[in-house]
C-alpha atoms as a PDB file:
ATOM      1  CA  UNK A   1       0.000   0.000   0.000  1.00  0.00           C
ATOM      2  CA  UNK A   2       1.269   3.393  -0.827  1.00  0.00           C
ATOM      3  CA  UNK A   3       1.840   6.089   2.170  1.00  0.00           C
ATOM      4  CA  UNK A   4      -0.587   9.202   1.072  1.00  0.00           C
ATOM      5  CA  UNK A   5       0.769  12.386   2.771  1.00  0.00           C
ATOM      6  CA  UNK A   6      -1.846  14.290   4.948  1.00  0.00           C
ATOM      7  CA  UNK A   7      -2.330  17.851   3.505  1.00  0.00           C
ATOM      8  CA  UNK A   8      -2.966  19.117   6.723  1.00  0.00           C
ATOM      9  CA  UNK A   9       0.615  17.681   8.018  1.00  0.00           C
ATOM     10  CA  UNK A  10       2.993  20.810   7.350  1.00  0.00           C
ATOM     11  CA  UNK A  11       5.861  22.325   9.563  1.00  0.00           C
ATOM     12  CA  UNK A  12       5.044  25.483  11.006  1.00  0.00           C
ATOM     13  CA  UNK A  13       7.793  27.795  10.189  1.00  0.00           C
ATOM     14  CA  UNK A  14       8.409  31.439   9.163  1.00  0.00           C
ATOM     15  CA  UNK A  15       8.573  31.379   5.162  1.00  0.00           C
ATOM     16  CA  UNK A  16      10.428  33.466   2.892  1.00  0.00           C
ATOM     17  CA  UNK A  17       9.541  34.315  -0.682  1.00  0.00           C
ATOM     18  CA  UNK A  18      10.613  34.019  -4.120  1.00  0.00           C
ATOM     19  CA  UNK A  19       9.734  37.239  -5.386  1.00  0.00           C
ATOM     20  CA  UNK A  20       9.599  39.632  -1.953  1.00  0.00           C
ATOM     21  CA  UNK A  21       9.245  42.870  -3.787  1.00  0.00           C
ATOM     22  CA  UNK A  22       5.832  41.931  -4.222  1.00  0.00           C
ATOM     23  CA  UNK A  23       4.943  41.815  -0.629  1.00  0.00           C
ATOM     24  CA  UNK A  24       4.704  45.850  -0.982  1.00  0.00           C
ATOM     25  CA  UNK A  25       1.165  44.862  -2.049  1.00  0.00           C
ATOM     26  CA  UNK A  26       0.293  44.422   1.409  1.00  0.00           C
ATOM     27  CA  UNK A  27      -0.095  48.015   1.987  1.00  0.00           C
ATOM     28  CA  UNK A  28      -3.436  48.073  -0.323  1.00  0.00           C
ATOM     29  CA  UNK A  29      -4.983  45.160   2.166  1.00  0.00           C
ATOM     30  CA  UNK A  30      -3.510  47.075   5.398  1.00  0.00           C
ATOM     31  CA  UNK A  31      -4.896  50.712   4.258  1.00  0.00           C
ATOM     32  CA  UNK A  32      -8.663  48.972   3.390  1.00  0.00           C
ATOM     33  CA  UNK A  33      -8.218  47.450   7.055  1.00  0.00           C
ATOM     34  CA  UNK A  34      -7.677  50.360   8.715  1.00  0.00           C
ATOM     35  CA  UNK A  35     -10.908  52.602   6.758  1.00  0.00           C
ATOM     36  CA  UNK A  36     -12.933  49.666   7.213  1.00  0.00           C
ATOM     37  CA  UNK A  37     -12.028  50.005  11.352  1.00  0.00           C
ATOM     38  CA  UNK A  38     -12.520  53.689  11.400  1.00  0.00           C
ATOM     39  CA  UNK A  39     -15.516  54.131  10.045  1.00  0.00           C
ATOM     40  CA  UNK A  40     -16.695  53.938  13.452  1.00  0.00           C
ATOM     41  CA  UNK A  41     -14.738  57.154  14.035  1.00  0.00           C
ATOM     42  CA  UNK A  42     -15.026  58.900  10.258  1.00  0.00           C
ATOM     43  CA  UNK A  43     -18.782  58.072   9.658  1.00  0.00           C
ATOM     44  CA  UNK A  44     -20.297  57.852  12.925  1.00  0.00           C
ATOM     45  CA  UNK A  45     -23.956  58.315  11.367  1.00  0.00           C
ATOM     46  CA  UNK A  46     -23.766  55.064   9.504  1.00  0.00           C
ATOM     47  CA  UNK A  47     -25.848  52.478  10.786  1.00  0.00           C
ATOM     48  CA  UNK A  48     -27.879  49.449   9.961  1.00  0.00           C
ATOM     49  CA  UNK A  49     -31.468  50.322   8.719  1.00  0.00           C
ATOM     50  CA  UNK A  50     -34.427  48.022   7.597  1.00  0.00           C
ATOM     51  CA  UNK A  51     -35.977  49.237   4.850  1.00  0.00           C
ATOM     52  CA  UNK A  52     -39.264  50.195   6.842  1.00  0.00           C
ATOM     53  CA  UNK A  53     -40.723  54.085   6.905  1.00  0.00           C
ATOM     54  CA  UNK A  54     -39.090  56.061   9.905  1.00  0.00           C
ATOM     55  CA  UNK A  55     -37.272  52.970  10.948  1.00  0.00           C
ATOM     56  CA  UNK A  56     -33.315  53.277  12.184  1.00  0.00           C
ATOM     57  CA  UNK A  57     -31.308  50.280  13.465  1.00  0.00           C
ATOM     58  CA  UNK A  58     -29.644  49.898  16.631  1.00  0.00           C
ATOM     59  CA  UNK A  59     -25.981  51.271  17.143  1.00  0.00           C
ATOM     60  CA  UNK A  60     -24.837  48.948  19.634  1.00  0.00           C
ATOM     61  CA  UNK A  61     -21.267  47.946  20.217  1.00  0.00           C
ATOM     62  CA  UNK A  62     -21.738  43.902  19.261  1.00  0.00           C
ATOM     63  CA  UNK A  63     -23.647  44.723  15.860  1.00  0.00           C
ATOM     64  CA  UNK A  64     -21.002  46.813  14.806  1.00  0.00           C
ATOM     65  CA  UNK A  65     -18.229  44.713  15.826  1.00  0.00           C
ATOM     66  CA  UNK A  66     -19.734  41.714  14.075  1.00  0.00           C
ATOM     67  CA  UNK A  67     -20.212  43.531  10.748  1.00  0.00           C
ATOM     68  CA  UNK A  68     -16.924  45.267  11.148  1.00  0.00           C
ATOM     69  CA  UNK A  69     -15.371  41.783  11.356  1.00  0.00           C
ATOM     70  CA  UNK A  70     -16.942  40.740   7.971  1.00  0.00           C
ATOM     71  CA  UNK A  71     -15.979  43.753   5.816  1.00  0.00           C
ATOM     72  CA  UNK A  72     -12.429  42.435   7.161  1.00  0.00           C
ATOM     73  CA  UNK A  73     -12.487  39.682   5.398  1.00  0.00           C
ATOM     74  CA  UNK A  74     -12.056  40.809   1.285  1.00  0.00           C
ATOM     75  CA  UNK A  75      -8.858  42.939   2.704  1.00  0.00           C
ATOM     76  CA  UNK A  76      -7.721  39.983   4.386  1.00  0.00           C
ATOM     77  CA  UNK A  77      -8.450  37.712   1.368  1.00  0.00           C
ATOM     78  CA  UNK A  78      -6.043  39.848  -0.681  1.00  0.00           C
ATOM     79  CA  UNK A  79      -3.468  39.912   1.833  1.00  0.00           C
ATOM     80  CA  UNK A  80      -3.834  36.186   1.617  1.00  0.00           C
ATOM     81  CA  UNK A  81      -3.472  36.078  -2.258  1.00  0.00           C
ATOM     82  CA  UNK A  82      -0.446  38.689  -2.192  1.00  0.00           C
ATOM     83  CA  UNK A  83       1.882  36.177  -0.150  1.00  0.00           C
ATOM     84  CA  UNK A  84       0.804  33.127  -2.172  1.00  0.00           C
ATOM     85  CA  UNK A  85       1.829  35.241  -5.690  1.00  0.00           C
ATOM     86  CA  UNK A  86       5.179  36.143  -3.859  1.00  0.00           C
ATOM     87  CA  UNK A  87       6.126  32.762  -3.589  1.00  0.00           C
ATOM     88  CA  UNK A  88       6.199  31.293   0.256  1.00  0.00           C
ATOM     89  CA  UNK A  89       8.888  28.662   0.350  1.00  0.00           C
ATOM     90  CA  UNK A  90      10.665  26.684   3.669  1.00  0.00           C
ATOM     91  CA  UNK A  91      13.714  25.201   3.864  1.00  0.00           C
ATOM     92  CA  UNK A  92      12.930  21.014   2.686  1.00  0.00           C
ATOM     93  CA  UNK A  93      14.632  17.982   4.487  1.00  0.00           C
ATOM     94  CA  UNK A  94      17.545  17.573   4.381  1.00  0.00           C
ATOM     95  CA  UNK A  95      18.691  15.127   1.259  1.00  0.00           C
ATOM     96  CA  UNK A  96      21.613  13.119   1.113  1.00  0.00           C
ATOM     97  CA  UNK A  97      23.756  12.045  -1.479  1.00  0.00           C
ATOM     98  CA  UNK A  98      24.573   8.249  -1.535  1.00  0.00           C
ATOM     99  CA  UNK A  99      28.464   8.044  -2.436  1.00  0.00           C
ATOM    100  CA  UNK A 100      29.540   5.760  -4.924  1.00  0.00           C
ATOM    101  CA  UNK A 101      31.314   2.274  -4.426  1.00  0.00           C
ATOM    102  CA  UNK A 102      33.277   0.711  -7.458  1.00  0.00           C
ATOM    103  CA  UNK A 103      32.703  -3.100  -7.435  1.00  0.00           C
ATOM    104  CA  UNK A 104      35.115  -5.018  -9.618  1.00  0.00           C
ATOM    105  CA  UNK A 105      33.671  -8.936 -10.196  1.00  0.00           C
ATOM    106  CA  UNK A 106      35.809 -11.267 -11.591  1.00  0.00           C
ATOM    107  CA  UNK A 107      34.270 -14.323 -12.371  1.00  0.00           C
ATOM    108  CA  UNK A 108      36.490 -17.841 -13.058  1.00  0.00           C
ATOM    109  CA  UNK A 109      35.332 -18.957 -16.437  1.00  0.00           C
ATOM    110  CA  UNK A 110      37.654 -22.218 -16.482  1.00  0.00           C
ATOM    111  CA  UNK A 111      36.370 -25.260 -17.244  1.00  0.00           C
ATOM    112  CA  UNK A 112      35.449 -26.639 -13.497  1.00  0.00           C
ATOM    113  CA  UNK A 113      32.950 -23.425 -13.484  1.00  0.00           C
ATOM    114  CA  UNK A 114      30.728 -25.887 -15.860  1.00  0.00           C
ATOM    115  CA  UNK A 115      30.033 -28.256 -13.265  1.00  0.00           C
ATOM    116  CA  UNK A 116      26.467 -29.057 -12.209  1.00  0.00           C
ATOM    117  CA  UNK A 117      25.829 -26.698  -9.060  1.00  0.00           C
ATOM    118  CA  UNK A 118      22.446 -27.280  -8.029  1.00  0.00           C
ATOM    119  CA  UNK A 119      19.912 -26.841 -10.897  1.00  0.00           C
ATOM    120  CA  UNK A 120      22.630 -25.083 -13.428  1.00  0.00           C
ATOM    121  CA  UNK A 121      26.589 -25.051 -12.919  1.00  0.00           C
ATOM    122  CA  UNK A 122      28.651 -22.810 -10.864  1.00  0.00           C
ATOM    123  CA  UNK A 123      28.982 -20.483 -13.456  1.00  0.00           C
ATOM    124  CA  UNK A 124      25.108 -19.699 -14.016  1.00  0.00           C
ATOM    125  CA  UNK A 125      24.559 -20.156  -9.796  1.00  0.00           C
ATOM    126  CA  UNK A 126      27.511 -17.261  -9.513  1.00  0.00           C
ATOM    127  CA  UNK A 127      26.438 -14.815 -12.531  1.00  0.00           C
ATOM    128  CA  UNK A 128      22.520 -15.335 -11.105  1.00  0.00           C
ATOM    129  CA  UNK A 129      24.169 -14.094  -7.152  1.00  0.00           C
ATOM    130  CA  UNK A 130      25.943 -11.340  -9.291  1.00  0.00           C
ATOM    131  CA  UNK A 131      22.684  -9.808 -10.895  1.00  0.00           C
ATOM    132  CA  UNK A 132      20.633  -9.723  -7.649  1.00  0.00           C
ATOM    133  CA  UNK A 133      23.953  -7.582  -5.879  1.00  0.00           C
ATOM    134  CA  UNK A 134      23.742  -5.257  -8.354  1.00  0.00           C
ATOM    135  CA  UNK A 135      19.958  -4.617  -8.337  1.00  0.00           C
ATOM    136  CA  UNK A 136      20.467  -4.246  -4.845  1.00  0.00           C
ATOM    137  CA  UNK A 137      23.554  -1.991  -4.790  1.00  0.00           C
ATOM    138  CA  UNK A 138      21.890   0.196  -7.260  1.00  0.00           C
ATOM    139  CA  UNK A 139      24.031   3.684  -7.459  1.00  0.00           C
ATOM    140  CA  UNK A 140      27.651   2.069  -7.043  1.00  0.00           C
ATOM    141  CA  UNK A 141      29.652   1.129 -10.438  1.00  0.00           C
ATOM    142  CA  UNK A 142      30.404  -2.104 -11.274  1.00  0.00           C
ATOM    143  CA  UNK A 143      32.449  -3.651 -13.675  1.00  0.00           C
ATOM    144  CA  UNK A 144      33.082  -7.530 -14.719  1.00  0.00           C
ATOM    145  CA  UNK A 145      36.036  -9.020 -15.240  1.00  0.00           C
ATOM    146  CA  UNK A 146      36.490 -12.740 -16.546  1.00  0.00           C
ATOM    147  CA  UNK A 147      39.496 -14.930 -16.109  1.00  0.00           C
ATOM    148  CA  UNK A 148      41.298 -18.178 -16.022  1.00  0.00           C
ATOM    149  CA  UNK A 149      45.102 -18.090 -17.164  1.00  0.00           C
ATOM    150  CA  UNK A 150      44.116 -15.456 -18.918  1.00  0.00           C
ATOM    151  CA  UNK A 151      41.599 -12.666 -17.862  1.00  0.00           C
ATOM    152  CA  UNK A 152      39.246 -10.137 -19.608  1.00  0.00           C
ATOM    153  CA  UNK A 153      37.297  -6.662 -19.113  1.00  0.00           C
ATOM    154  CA  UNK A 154      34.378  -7.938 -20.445  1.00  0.00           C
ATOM    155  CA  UNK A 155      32.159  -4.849 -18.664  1.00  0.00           C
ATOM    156  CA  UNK A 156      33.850  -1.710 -17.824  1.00  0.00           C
ATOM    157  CA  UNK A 157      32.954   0.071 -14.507  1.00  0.00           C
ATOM    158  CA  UNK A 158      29.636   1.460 -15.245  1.00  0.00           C
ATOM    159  CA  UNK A 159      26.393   2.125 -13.322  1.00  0.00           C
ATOM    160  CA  UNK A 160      23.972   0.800 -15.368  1.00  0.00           C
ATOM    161  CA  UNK A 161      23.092  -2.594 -14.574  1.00  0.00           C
ATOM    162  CA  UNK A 162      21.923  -3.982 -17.671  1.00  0.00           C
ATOM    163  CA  UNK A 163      25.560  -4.384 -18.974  1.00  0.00           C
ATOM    164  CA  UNK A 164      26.542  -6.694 -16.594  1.00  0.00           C
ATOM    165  CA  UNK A 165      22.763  -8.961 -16.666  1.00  0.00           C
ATOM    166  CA  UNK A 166      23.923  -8.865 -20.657  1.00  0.00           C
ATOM    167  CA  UNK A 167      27.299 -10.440 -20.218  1.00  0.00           C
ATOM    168  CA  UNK A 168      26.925 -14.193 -18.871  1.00  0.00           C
ATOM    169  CA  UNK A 169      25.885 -15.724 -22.434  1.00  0.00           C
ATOM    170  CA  UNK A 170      28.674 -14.802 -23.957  1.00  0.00           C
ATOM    171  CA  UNK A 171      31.349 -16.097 -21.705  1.00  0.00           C
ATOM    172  CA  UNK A 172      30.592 -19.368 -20.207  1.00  0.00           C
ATOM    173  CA  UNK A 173      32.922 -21.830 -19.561  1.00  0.00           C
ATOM    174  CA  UNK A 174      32.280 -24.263 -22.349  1.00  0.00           C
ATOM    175  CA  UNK A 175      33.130 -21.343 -25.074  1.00  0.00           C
ATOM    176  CA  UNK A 176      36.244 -20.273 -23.606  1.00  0.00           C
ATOM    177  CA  UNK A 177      39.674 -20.156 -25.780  1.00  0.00           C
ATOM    178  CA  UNK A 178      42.307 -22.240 -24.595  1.00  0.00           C
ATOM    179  CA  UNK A 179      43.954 -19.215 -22.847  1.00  0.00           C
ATOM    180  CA  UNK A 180      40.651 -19.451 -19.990  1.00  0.00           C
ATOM    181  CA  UNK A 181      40.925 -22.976 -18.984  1.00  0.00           C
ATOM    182  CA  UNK A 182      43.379 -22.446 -15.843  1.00  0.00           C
ATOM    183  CA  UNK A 183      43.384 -20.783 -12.840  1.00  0.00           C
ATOM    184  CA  UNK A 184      45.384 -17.487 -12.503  1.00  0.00           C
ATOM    185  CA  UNK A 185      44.071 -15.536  -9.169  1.00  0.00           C
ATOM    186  CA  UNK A 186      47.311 -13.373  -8.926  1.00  0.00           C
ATOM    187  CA  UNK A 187      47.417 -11.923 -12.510  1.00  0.00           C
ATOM    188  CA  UNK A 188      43.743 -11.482 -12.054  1.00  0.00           C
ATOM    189  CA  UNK A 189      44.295  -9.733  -9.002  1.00  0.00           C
ATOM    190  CA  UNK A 190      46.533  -7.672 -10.509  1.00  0.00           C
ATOM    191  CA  UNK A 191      44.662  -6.666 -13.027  1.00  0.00           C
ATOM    192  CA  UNK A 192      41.368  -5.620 -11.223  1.00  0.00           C
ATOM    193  CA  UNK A 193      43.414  -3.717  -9.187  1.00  0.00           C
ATOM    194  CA  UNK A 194      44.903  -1.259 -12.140  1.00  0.00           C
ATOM    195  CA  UNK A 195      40.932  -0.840 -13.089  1.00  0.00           C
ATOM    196  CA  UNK A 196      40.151   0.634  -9.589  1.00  0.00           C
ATOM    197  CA  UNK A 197      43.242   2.090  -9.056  1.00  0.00           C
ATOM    198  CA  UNK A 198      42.491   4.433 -12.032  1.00  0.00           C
ATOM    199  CA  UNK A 199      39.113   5.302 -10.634  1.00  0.00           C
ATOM    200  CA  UNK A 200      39.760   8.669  -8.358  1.00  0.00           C
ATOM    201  CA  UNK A 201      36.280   8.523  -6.695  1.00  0.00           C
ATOM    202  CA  UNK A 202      34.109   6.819  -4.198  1.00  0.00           C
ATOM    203  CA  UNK A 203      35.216   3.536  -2.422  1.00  0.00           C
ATOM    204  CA  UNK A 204      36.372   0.442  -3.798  1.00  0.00           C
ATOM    205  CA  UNK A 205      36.672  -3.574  -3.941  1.00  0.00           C
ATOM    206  CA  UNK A 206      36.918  -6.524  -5.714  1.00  0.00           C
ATOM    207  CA  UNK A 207      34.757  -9.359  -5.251  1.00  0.00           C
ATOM    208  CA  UNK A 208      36.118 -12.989  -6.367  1.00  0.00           C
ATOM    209  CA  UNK A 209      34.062 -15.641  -7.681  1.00  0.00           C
ATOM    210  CA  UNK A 210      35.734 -18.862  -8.107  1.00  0.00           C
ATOM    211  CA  UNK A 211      35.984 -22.885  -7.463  1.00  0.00           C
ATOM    212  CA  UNK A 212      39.349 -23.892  -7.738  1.00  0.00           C
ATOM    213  CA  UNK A 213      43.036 -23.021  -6.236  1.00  0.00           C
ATOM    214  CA  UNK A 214      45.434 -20.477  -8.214  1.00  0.00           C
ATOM    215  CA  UNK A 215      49.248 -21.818  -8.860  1.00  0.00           C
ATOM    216  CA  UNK A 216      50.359 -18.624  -8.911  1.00  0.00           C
ATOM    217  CA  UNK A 217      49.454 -16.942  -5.394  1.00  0.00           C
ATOM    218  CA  UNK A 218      52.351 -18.187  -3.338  1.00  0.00           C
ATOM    219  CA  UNK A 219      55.111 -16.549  -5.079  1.00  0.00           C
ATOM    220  CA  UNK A 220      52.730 -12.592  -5.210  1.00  0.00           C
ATOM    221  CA  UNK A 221      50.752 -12.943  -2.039  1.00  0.00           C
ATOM    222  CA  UNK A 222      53.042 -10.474   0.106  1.00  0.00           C
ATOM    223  CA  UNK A 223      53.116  -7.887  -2.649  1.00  0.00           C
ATOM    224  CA  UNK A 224      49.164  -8.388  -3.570  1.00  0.00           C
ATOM    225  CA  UNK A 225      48.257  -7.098   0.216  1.00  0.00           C
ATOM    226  CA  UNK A 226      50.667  -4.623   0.122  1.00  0.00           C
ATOM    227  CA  UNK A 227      49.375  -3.461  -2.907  1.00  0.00           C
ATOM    228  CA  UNK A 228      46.009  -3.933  -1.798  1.00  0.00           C
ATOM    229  CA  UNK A 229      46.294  -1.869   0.752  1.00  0.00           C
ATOM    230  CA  UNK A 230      48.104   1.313  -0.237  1.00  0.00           C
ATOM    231  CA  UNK A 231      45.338   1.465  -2.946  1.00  0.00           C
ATOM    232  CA  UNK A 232      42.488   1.358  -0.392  1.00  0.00           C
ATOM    233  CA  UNK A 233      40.885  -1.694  -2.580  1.00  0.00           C
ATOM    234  CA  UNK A 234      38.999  -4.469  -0.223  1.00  0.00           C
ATOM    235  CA  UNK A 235      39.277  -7.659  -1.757  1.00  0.00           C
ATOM    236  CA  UNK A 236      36.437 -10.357  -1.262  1.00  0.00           C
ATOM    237  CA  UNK A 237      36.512 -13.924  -2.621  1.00  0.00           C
ATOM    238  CA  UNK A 238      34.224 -16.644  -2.766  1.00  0.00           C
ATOM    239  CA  UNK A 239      34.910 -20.167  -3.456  1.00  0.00           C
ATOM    240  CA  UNK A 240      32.140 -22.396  -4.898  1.00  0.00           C
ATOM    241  CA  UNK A 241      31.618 -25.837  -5.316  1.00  0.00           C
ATOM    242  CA  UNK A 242      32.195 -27.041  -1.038  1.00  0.00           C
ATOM    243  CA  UNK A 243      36.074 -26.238  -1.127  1.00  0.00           C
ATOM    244  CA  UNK A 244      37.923 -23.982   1.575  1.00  0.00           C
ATOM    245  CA  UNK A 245      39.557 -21.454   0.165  1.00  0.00           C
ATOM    246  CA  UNK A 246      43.192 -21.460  -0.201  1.00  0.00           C
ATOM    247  CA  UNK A 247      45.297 -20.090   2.505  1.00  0.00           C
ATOM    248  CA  UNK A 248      46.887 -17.280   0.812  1.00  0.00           C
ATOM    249  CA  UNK A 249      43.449 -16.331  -0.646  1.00  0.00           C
ATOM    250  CA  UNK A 250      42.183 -15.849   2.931  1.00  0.00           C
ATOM    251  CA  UNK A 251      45.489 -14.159   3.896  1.00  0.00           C
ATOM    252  CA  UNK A 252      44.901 -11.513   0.644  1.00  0.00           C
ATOM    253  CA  UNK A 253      41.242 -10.897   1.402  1.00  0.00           C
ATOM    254  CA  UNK A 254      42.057 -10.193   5.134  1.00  0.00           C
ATOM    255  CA  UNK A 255      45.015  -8.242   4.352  1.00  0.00           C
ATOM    256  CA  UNK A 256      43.132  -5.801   2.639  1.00  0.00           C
ATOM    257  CA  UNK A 257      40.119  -5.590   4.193  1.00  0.00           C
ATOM    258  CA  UNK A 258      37.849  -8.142   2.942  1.00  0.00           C
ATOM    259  CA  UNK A 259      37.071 -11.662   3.789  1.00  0.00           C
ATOM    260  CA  UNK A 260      36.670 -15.200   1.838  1.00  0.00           C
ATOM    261  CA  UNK A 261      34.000 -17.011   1.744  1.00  0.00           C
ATOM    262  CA  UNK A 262      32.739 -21.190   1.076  1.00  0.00           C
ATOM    263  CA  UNK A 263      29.706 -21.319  -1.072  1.00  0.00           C
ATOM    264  CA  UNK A 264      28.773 -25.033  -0.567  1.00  0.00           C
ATOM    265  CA  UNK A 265      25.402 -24.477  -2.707  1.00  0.00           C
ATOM    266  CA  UNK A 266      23.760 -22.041  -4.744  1.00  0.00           C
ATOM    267  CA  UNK A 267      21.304 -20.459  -1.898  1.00  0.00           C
ATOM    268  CA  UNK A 268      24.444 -20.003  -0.174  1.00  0.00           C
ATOM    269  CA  UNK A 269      25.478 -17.397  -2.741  1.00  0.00           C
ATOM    270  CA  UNK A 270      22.801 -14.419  -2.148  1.00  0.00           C
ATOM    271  CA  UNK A 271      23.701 -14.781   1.750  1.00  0.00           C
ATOM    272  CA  UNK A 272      27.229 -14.234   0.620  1.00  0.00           C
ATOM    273  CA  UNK A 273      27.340 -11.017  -1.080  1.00  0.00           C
ATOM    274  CA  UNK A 274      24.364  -9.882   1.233  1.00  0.00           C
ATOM    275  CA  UNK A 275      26.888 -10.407   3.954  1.00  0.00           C
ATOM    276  CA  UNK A 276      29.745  -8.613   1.858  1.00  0.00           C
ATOM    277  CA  UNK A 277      27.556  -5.700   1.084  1.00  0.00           C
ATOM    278  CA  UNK A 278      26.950  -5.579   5.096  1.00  0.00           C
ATOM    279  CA  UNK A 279      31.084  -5.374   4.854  1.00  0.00           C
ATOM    280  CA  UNK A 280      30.579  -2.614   3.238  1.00  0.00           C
ATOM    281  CA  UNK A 281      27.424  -0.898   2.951  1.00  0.00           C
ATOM    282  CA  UNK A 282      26.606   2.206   0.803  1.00  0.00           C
ATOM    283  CA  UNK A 283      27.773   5.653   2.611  1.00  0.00           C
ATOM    284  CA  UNK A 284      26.200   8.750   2.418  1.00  0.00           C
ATOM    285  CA  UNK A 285      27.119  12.295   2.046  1.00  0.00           C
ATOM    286  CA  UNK A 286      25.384  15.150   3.599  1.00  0.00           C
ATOM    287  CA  UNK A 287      24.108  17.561   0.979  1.00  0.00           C
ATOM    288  CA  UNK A 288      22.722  21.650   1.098  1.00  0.00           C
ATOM    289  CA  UNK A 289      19.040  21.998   1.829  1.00  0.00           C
ATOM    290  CA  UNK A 290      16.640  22.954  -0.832  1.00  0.00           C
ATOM    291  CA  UNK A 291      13.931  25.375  -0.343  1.00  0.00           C
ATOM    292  CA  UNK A 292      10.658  24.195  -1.241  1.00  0.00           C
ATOM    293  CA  UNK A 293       7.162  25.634  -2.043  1.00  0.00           C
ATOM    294  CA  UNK A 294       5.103  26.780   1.164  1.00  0.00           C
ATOM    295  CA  UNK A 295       1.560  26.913  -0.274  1.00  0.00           C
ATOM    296  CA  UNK A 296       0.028  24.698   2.332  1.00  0.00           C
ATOM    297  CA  UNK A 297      -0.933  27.308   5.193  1.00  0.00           C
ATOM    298  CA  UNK A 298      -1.713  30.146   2.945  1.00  0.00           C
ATOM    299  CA  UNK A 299      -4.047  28.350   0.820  1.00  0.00           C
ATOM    300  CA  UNK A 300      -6.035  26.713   3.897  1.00  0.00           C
ATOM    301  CA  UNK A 301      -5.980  29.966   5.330  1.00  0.00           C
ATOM    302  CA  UNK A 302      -7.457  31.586   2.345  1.00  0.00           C
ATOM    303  CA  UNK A 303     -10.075  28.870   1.577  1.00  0.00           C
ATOM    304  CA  UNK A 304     -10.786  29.332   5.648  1.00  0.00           C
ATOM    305  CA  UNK A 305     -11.176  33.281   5.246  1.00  0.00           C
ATOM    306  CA  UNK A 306     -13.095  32.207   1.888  1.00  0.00           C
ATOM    307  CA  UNK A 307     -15.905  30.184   3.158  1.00  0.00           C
ATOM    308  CA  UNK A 308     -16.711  32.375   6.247  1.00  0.00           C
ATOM    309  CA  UNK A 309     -17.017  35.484   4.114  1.00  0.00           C
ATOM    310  CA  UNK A 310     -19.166  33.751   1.732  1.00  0.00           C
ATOM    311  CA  UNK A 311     -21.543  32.688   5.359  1.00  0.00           C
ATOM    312  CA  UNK A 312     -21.511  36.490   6.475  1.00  0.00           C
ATOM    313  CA  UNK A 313     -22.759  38.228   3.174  1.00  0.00           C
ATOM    314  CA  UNK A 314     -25.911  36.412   4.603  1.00  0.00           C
ATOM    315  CA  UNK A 315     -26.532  38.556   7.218  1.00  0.00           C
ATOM    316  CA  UNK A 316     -23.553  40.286   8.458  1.00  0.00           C
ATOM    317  CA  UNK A 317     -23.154  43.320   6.208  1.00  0.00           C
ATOM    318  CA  UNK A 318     -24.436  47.190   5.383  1.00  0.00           C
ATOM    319  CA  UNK A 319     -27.527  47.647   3.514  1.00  0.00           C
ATOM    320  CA  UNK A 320     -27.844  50.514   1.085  1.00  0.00           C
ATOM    321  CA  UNK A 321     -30.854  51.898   2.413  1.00  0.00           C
END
C-alpha cells in the first residue's frame, strides 16, 4: 500500500519568498483594514437600517463589531493572495547524497565453473548471485572481469546494470579459448586492481568468484596485500563448489580488508554477497538543503477566510438603504 501524505501535516515555520518585492502589495490590504475600522470614528452616522418608513437600526457595540469583522475579510483575502503570488517557500529535508562504491567482479570462467551446481553449474549459480547484488547496490559502479590463465574486461565500470545482466551468455565456460581454462588468481588480481586504481572517486573492492586453487598466489601474495592496501581496494573472494579457500586467498582478502567465503550451494550465494555488502554498505554524504514551495498554510488559510465570508454576506453586512 502506498503512504498518502496528509495535507494538513505541514511544519510550522516562518517562510520566505521568491519574489519579496511583491509583498509591498500588502499596503493596499492594510490601508482597506484600517478605513474599514474607522468608520466607526469617520462616519459615525452610519448604521444598519431596515428598509421600513421612519425605521433606524440599533448602534450597539456587538452589531457593529460583528459587521466590522466581515468587511475584514475581502482585505484579508487579498493579503492572503499577495503572499501566495510572492512565492512562500521553507527550507525542505535535508537530502543526502549516496556516495559511490566501485565493485570489480571477476568471475572464473575455467572449465570446473561448468560443473552441475544445483539446478545449473557454478557459473550460471555465480552470474545469477551477481545480478541480484547489483539490483540491490543500485548507485555504485560495477564492472566484470572474466578470467582463467588469462583474464578479460568484459564490462567496464559502469552504473547501469543492464551491462553486466547482458554479459553471462557470452562467456561461459564451455566457449572459452584455450587461454581461460586455468586458474590465474594473482594476474587477475593484478589486473582488477589497475581498473580501480584508475578510478579517483568513491570507495572500492573486488569481489572474487571462483571454485578452484590459483598456482600462482604463493610466489605474489606479500606484494598483492601490500598493494592492496596502499590502494584502499577491499578484496572479497568466494569459493564455490564445497572447497575452503586457499590459505593465501584468505590471507589476501584479510590483508586488505575483505574476507573469503565457502559457497557449498547455490542459496548459499545471495547470503554471501548480502553479507559482503553488510562489509561494506553504501555511505552517504550530507548535501545543502533545498527550499521548497510553502503553499500549504496560505491556501487553507485563504479557503478558511473564503468560506466564512461567503456565510456572512448572509446577514452580516451594510444595507444601502
Amino acid at each position: 500500500m502506498i503512504p498518502t501524505r496528509n495535507p494538513f501535516d505541514f511544519p510550522l515555520v516562518w517562510p520566505t519568498f521568491a519574489t519579496p518585492e511583491l509583498l509591498l502589495a500588502l499596503l493596499v490590504p492594510a490601508v482597506l483594514l484600517a478605513w474599514v475600522w474607522a468608520h466607526r470614528w469617520l462616519l459615525p452616522g452610519r448604521r444598519v437600517v431596515l428598509p421600513v418608513d421612519a425605521a433606524r437600526g440599533g448602534s450597539g457595540w456587538w452589531a457593529w463589531a460583528f459587521v466590522t469583522l466581515a468587511e475584514s475579510l475581502p482585505p484579508l483575502l487579498l493579503t492572503v493572495g499577495i503572499l501566495i503570488l510572492a512565492g512562500p517557500q521553507r527550507p525542505g529535508p535535508p537530502r543526502q547524497k549516496r556516495s559511490m562504491t566501485n565493485i570489480q567482479f571477476a568471475v572464473d570462467v575455467s572449465g570446473s565453473m561448468e560443473s552441475p551446481f544445483g539446478e545449473g553449474t557454478r557459473y550460471d549459480a555465480s552470474m545469477k548471485a551477481i545480478e541480484q547484488m547489483v539490483d540491490y547496490r543500485k548507485g555504485d559502479s560495477f564492472g566484470l572481469t572474466f578470467f582463467g590463465d588469462a583474464y578479460v574486461h568484459w564490462v567496464p565500470l559502469t552504473s547501469d546494470p543492464s551491462a553486466i545482466k547482458c554479459a553471462p551468455p557470452f562467456m561461459t565456460p564451455d566457449k572459452t579459448p584455450p587461454a581461460f581454462w586455468g586458474t590465474a588468481i594473482a594476474k587477475v588480481l593484478s589486473g582488477c586492481k589497475k581498473v580501480l586504481t584508475d578510478r579517483e572517486e568513491g570507495d572500492k573492492m573486488v569481489i572474487l568468484v571462483s571454485d578452484g586453487e590459483s598456482y600462482d598466489l604463493r610466489a605474489a601474495q606479500d606484494d598483492l596485500v601490500r598493494d592492496f592496501q596502499t590502494a584502499g581496494i577491499a578484496v572479497f573472494a568466494i569459493i564455490v563448489g564445497g572447497e575452503d579457500p586457499q590459505e593465501e586467498i584468505v590471507n589476501i582478502c584479510r590483508g586488505s580488508g575483505g574476507e573469503a567465503f565457502r559457497a557449498d550451494d547455490p542459496d548459499a550465494l545471495p547470503h554471501i554477497f548480502k553479507r559482503i555488502d553488510q562489509m561494506k554498505p553504501a555511505k552517504f554524504t550530507p548535501t545543502f538543503v533545498e527550499t521548497v514551495d510553502y503553499f500549504e498554510p496560505f491556501a487553507l488559510t485563504g479557503l478558511g477566510l473564503l468560506v466564512v465570508w461567503g456565510l456572512s454576506l448572509f446577514g452580516l453586512r451594510y444595507t444601502p438603504w
